[in-house]
N, C-alpha and C. Protein backbone atom coordinates (compact mmCIF):
# COMPACT_ATOMS: atom_id res chain seq x y z
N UNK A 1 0.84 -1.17 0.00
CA UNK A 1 0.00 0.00 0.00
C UNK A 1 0.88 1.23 0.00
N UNK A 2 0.75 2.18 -1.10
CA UNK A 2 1.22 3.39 -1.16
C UNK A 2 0.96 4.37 -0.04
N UNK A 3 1.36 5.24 0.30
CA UNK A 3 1.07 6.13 1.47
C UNK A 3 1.64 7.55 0.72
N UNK A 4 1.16 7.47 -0.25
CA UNK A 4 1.33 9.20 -1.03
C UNK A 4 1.23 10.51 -0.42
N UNK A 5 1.95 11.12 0.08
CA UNK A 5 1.28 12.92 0.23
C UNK A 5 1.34 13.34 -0.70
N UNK A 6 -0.01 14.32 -0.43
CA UNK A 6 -0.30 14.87 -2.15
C UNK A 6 -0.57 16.54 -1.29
N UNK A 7 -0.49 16.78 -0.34
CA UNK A 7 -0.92 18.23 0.34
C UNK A 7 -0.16 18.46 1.21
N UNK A 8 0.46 19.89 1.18
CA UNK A 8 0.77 20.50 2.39
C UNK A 8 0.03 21.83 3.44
N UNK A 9 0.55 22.26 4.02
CA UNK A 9 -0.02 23.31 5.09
C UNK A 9 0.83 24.95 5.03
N UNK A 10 -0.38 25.80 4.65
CA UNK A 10 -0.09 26.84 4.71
C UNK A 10 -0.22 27.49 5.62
N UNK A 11 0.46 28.94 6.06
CA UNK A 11 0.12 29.86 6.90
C UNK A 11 -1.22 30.32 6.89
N UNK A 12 -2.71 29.78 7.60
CA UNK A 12 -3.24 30.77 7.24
C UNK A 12 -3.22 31.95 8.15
N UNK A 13 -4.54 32.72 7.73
CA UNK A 13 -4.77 33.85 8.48
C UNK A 13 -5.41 33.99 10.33
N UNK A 14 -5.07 34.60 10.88
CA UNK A 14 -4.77 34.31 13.06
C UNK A 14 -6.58 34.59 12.66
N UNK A 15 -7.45 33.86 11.96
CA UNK A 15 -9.22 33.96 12.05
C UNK A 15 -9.70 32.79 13.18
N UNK A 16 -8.36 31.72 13.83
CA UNK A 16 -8.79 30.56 14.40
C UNK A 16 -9.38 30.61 15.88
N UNK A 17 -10.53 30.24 16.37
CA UNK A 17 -10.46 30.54 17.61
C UNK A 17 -10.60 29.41 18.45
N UNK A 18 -10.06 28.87 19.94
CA UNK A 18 -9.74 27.98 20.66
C UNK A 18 -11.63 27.90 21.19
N UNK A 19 -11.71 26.78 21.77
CA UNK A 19 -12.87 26.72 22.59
C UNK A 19 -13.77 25.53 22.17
N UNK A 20 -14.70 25.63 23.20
CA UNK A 20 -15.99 24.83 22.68
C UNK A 20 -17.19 24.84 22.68
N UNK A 21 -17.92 25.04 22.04
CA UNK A 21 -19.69 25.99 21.97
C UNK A 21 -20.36 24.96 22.88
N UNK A 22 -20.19 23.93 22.57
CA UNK A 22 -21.59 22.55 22.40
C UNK A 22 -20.74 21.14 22.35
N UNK A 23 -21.47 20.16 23.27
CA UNK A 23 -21.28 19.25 23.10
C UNK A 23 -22.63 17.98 23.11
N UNK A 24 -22.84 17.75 22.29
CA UNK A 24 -23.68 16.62 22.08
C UNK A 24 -23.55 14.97 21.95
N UNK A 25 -24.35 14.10 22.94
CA UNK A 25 -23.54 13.10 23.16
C UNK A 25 -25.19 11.89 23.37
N UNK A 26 -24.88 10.89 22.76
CA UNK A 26 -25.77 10.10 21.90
C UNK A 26 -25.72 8.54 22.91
N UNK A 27 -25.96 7.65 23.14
CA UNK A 27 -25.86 6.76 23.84
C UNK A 27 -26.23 5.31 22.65
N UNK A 28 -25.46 4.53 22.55
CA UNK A 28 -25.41 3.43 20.56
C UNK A 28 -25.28 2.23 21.90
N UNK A 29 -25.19 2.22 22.69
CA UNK A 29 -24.53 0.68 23.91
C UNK A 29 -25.79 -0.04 23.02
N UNK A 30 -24.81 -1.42 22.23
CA UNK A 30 -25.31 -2.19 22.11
C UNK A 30 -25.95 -2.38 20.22
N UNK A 31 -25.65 -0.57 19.85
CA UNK A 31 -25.89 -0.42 18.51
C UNK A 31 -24.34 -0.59 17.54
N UNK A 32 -24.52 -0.66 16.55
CA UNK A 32 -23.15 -0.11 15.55
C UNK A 32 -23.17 1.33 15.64
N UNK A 33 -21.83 1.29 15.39
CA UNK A 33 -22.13 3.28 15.10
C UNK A 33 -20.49 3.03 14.00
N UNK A 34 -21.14 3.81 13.03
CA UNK A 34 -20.54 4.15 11.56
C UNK A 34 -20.64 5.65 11.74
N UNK A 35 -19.29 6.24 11.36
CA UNK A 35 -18.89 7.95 10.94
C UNK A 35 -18.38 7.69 10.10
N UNK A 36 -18.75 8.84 9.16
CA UNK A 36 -17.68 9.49 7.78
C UNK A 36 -17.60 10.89 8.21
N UNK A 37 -16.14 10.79 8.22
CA UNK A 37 -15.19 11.91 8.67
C UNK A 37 -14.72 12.63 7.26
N UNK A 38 -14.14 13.71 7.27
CA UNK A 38 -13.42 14.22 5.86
C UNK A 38 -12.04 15.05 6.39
N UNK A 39 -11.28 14.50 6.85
CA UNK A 39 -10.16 15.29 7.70
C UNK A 39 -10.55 15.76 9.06
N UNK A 40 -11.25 14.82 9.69
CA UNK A 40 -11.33 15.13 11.14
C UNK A 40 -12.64 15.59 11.23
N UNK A 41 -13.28 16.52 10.04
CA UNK A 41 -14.48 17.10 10.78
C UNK A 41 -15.45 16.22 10.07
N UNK A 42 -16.16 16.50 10.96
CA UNK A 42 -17.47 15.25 10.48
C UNK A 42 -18.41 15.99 9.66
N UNK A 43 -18.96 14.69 9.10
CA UNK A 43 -19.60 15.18 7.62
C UNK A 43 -20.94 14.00 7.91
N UNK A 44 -20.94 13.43 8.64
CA UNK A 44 -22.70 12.52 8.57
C UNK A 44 -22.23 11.48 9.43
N UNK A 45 -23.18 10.77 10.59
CA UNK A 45 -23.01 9.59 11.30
C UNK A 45 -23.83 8.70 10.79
N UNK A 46 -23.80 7.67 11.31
CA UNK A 46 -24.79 6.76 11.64
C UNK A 46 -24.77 6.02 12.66
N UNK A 47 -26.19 6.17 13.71
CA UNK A 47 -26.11 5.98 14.97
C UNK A 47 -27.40 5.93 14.89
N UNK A 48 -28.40 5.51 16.27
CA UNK A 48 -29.48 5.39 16.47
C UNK A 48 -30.27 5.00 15.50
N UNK A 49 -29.93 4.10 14.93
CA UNK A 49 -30.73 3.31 13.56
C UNK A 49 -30.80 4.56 12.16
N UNK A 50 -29.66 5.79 11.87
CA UNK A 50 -30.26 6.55 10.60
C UNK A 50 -28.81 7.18 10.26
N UNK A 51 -29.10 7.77 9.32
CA UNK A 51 -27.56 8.70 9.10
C UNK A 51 -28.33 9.82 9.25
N UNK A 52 -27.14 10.82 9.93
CA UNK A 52 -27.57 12.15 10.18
C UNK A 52 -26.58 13.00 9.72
N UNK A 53 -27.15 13.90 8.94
CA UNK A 53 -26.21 14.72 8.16
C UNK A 53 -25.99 16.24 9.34
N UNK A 54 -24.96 16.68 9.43
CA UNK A 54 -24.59 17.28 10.39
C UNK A 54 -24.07 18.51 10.07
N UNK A 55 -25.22 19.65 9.78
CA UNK A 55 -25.26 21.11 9.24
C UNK A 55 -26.22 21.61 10.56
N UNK A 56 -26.85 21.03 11.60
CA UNK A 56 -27.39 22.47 12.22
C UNK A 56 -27.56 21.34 13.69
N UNK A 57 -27.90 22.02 14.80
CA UNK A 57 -27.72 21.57 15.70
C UNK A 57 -28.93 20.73 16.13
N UNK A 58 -30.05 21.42 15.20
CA UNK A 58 -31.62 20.77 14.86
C UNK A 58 -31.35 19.09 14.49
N UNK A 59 -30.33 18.87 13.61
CA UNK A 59 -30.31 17.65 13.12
C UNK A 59 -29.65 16.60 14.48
N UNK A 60 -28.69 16.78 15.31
CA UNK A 60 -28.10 16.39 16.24
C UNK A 60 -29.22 16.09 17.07
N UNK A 61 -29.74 17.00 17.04
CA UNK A 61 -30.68 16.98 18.57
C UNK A 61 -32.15 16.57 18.26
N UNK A 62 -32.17 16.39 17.08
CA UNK A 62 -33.73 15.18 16.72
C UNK A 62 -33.58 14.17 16.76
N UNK A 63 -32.27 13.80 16.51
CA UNK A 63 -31.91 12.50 16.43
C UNK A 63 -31.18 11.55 17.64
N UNK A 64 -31.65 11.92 18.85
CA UNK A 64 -31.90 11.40 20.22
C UNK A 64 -30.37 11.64 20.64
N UNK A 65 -29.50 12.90 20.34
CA UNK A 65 -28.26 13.05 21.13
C UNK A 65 -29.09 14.45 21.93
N UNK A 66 -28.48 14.98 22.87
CA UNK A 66 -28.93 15.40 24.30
C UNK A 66 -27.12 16.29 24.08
N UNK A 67 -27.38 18.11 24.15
CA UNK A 67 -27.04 19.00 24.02
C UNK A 67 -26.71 19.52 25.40
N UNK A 68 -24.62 19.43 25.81
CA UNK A 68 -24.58 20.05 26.69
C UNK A 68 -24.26 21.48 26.54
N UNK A 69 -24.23 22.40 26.62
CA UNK A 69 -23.87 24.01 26.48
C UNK A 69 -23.01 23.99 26.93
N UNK A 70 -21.82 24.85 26.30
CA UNK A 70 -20.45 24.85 27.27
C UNK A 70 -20.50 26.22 27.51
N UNK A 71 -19.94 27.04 28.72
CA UNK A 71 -19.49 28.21 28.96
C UNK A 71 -18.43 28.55 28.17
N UNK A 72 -18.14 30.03 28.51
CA UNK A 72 -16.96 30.11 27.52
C UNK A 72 -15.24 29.39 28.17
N UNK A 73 -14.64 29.62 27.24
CA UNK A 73 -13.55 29.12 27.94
C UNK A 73 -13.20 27.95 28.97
N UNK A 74 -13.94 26.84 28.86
CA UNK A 74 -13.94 26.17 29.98
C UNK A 74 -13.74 24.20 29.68
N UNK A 75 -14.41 24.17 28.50
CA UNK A 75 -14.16 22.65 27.47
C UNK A 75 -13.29 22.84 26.39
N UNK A 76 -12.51 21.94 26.40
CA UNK A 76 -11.15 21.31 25.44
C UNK A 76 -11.58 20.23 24.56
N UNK A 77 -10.42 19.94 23.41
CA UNK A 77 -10.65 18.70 22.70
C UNK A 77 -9.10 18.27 22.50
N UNK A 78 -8.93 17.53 22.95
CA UNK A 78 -7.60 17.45 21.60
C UNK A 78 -7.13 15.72 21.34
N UNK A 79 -6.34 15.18 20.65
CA UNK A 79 -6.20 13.96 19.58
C UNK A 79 -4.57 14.13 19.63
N UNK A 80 -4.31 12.43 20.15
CA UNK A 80 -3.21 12.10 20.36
C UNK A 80 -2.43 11.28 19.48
N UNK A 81 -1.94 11.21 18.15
CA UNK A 81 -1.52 10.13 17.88
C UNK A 81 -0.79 9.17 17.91
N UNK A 82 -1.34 7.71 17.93
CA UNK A 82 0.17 6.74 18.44
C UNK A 82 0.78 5.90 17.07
N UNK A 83 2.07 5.88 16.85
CA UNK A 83 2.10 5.14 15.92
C UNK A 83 3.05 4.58 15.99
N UNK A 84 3.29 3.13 15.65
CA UNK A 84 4.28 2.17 15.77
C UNK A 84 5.19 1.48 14.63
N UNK A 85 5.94 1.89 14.11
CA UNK A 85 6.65 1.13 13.13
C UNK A 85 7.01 -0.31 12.95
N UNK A 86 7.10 -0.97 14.27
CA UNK A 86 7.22 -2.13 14.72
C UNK A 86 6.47 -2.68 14.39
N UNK A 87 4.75 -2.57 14.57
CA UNK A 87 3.48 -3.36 14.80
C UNK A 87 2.69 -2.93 13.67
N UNK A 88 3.27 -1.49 12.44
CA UNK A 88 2.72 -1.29 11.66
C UNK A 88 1.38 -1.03 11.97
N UNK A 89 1.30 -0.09 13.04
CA UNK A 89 -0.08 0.66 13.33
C UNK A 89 -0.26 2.06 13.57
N UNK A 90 -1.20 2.69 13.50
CA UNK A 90 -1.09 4.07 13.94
C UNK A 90 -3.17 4.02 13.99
N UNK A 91 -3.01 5.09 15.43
CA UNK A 91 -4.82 5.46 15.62
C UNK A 91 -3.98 5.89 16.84
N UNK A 92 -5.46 6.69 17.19
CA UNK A 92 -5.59 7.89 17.25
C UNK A 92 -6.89 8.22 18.89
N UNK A 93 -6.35 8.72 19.70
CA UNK A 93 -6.66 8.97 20.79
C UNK A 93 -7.65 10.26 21.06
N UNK A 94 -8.66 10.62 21.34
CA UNK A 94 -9.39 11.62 21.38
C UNK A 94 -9.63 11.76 23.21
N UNK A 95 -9.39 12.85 23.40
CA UNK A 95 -10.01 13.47 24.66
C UNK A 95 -10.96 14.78 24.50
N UNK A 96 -12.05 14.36 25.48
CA UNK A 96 -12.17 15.90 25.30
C UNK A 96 -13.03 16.11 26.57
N UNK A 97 -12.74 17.59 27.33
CA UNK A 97 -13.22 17.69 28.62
C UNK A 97 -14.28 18.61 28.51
N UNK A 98 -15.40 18.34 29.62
CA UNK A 98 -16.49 19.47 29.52
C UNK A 98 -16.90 19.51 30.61
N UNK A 99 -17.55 20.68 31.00
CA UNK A 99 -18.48 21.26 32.54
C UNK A 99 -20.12 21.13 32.36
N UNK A 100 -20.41 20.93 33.53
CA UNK A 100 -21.60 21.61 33.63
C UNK A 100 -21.75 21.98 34.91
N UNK A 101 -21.65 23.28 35.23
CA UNK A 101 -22.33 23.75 36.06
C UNK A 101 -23.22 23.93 36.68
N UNK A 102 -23.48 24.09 38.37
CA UNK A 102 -24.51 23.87 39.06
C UNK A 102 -24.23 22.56 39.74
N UNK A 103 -23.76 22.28 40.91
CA UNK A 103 -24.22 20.87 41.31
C UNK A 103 -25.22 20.65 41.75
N UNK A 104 -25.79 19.53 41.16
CA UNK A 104 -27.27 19.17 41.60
C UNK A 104 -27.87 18.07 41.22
N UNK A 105 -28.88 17.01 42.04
CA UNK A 105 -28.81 15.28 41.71
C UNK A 105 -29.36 15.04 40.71
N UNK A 106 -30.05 15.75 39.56
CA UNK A 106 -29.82 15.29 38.62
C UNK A 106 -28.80 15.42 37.51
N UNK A 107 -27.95 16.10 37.72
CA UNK A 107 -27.27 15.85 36.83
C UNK A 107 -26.02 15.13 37.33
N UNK A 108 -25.97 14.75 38.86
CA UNK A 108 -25.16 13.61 38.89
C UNK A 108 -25.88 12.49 38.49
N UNK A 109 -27.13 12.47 38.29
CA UNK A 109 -27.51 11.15 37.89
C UNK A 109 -27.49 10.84 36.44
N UNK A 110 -27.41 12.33 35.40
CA UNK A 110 -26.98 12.04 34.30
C UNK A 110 -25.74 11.40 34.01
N UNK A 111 -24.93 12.02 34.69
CA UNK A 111 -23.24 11.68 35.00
C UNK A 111 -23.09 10.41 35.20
N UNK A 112 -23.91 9.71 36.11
CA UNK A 112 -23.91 8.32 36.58
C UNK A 112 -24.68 7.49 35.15
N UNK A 113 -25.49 7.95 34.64
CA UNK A 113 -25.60 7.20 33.06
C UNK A 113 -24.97 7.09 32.13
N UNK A 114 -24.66 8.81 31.96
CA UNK A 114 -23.16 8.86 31.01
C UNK A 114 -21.97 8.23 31.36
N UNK A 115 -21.29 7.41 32.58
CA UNK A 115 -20.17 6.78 33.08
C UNK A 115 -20.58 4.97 32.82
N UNK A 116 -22.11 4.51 32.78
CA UNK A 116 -22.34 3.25 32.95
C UNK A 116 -21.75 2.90 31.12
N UNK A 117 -22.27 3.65 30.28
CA UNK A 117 -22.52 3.44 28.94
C UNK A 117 -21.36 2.85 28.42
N UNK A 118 -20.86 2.17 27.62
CA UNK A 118 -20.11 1.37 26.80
C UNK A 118 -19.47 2.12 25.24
N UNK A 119 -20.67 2.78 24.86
CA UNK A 119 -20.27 3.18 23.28
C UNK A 119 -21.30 4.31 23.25
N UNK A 120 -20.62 5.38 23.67
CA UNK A 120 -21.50 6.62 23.49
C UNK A 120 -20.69 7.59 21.98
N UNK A 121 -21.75 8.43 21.14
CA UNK A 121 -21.75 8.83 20.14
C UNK A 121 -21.44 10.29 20.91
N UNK A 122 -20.12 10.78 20.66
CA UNK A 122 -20.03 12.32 21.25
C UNK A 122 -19.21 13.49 20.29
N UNK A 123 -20.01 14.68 20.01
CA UNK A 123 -19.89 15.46 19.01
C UNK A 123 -19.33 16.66 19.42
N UNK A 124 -18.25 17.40 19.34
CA UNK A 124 -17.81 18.90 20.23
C UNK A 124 -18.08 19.47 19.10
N UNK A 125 -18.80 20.62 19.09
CA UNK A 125 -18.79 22.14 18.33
C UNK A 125 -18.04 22.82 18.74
N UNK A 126 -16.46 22.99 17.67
CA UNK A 126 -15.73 24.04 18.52
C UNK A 126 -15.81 25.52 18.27
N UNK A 127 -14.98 26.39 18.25
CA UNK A 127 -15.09 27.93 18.43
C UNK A 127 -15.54 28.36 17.49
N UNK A 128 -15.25 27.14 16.03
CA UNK A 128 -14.83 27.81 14.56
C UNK A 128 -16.19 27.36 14.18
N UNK A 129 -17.02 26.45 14.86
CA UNK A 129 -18.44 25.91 14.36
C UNK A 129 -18.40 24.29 13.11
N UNK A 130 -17.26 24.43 14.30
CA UNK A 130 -16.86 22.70 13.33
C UNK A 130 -16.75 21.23 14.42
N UNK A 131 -17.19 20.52 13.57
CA UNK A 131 -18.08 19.55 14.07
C UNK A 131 -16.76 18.50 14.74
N UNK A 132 -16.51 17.42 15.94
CA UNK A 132 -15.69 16.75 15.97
C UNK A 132 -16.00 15.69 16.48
N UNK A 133 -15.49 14.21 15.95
CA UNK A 133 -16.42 13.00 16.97
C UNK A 133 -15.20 12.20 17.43
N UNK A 134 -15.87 11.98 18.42
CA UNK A 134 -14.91 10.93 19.40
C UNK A 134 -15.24 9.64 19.26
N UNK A 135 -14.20 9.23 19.15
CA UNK A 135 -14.19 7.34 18.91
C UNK A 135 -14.73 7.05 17.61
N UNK A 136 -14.82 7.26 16.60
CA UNK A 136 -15.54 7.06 15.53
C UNK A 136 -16.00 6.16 15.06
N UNK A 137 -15.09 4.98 14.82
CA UNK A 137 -15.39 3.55 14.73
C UNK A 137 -16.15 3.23 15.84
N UNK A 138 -15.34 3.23 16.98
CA UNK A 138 -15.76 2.40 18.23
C UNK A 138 -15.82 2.90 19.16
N UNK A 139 -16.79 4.17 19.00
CA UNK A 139 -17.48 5.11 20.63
C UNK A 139 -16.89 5.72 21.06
N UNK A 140 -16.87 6.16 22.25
CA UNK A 140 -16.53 6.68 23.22
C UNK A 140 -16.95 6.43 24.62
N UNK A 141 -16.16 6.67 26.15
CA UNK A 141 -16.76 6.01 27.25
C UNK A 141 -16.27 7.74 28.07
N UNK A 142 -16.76 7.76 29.21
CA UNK A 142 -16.45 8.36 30.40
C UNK A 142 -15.33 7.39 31.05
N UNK A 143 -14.41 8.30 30.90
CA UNK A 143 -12.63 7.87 31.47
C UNK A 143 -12.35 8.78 32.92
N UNK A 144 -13.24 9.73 33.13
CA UNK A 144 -12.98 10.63 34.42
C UNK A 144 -14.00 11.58 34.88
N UNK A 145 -14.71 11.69 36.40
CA UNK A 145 -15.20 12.88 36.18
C UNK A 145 -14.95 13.72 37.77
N UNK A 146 -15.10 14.55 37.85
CA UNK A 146 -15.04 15.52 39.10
C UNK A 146 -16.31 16.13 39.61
N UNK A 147 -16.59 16.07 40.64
CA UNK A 147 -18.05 16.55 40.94
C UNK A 147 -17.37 17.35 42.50
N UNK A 148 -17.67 18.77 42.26
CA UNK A 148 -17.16 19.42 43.57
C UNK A 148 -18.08 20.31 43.74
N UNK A 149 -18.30 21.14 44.83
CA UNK A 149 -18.54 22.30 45.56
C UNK A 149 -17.97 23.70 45.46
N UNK A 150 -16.90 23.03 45.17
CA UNK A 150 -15.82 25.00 45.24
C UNK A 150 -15.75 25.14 46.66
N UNK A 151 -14.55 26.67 46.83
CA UNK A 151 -14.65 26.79 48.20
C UNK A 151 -14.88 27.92 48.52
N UNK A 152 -14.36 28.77 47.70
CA UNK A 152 -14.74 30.33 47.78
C UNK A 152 -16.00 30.88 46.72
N UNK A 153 -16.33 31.92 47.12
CA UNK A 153 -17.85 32.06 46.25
C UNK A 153 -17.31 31.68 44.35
N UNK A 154 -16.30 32.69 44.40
CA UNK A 154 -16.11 32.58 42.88
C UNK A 154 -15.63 30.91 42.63
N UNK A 155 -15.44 29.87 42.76
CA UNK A 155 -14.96 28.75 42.42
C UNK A 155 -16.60 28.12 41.72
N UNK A 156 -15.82 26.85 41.06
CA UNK A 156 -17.41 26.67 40.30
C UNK A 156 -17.67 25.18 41.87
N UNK A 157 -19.04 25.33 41.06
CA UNK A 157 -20.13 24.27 41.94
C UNK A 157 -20.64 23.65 40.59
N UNK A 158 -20.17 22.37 40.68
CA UNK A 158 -20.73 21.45 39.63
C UNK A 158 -19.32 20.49 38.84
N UNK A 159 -20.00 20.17 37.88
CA UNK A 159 -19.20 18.73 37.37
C UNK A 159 -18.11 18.58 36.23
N UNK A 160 -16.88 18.03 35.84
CA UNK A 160 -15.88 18.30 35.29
C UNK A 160 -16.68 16.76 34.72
N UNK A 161 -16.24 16.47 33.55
CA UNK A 161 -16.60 15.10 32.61
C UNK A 161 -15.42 15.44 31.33
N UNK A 162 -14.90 14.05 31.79
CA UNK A 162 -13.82 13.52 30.90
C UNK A 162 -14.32 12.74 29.69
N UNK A 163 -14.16 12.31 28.31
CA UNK A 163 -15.12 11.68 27.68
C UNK A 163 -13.69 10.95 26.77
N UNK A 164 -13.54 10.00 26.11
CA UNK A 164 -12.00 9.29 25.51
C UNK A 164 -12.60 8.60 24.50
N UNK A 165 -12.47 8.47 23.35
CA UNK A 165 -12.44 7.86 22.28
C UNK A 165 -11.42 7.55 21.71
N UNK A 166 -11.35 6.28 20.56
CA UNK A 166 -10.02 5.78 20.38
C UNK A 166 -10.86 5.43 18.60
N UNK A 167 -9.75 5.59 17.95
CA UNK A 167 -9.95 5.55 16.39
C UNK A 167 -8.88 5.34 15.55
């Protein structure tokens, strides 16, 4: 198998911005879940028995994924790659962290659903309004979460969620 580069990377213009709008996250335990990606950003799933083409947040969220809101500045994404010359492999590690604010029992009890699940479908909208999925082939799980109080008024009250996909 050839492994051609046919593209390189230009300077563009400082228009990029860090962050994360939205995160939407789908629960497949027990389904297939198929993505077509086009360089990372996603371009249509298939999950919950349909393909969903992925232009507005309407389409995400009819199609039984559940919309967390991120504050500003406060959720990350980023993709690790491993690759082995030895074993002739390479894939690809996804993290990505998010809040929700407010502690309160239901949404530790969301937390406690989102941690049981096996193969969850999870989508970050980042700054730029581009789409990103974790685990693509094969899901994503809850790898960590934090549930605190704060101590001083300004500290937050509510929940840190770790989410890991592997592709």
């Amino acid at each position: 198998m050839a492994c051609l580069l046919n593209t390189g990377a230009t300077l563009d213009c400082r228009s990029s911005l860090g962050g994360i709008k939205s995160v939407y996250i789908g629960s497949t335990t027990g389904q297939d879940i198929s993505i077509t990606a086009s360089t990372g950003v996603a371009t249509a799933l298939t999950a919950q028995g349909g393909t969903i083409d992925i232009t507005s947040v309407a389409d995400l969220t009819s199609s039984g994924m559940f919309e967390f809101q991120q504050p500003r500045q406060t959720a990350s994404l980023s993709e690790t790659g491993a690759f082995s010359e030895e074993n002739g492999t390479a894939f690809y590690t996804q993290v990505g962290s998010l809040v929700v604010n407010t502690l309160e029992g239901e949404k530790l009890n969301t937390l406690n659903i989102l941690g049981q699940n096996t193969r969850l479908v999870v989508i970050f909208k980042d700054g730029n309004d581009r789409y990103w999925i974790l685990g693509n082939d094969t899901g994503a799980i809850v790898t960590a979460s934090t549930a605190e109080s704060g101590t001083a008024f300004g500290d937050r009250s509510g929940i840190t969620i770790e989410v890991t996909g592997i592709s």
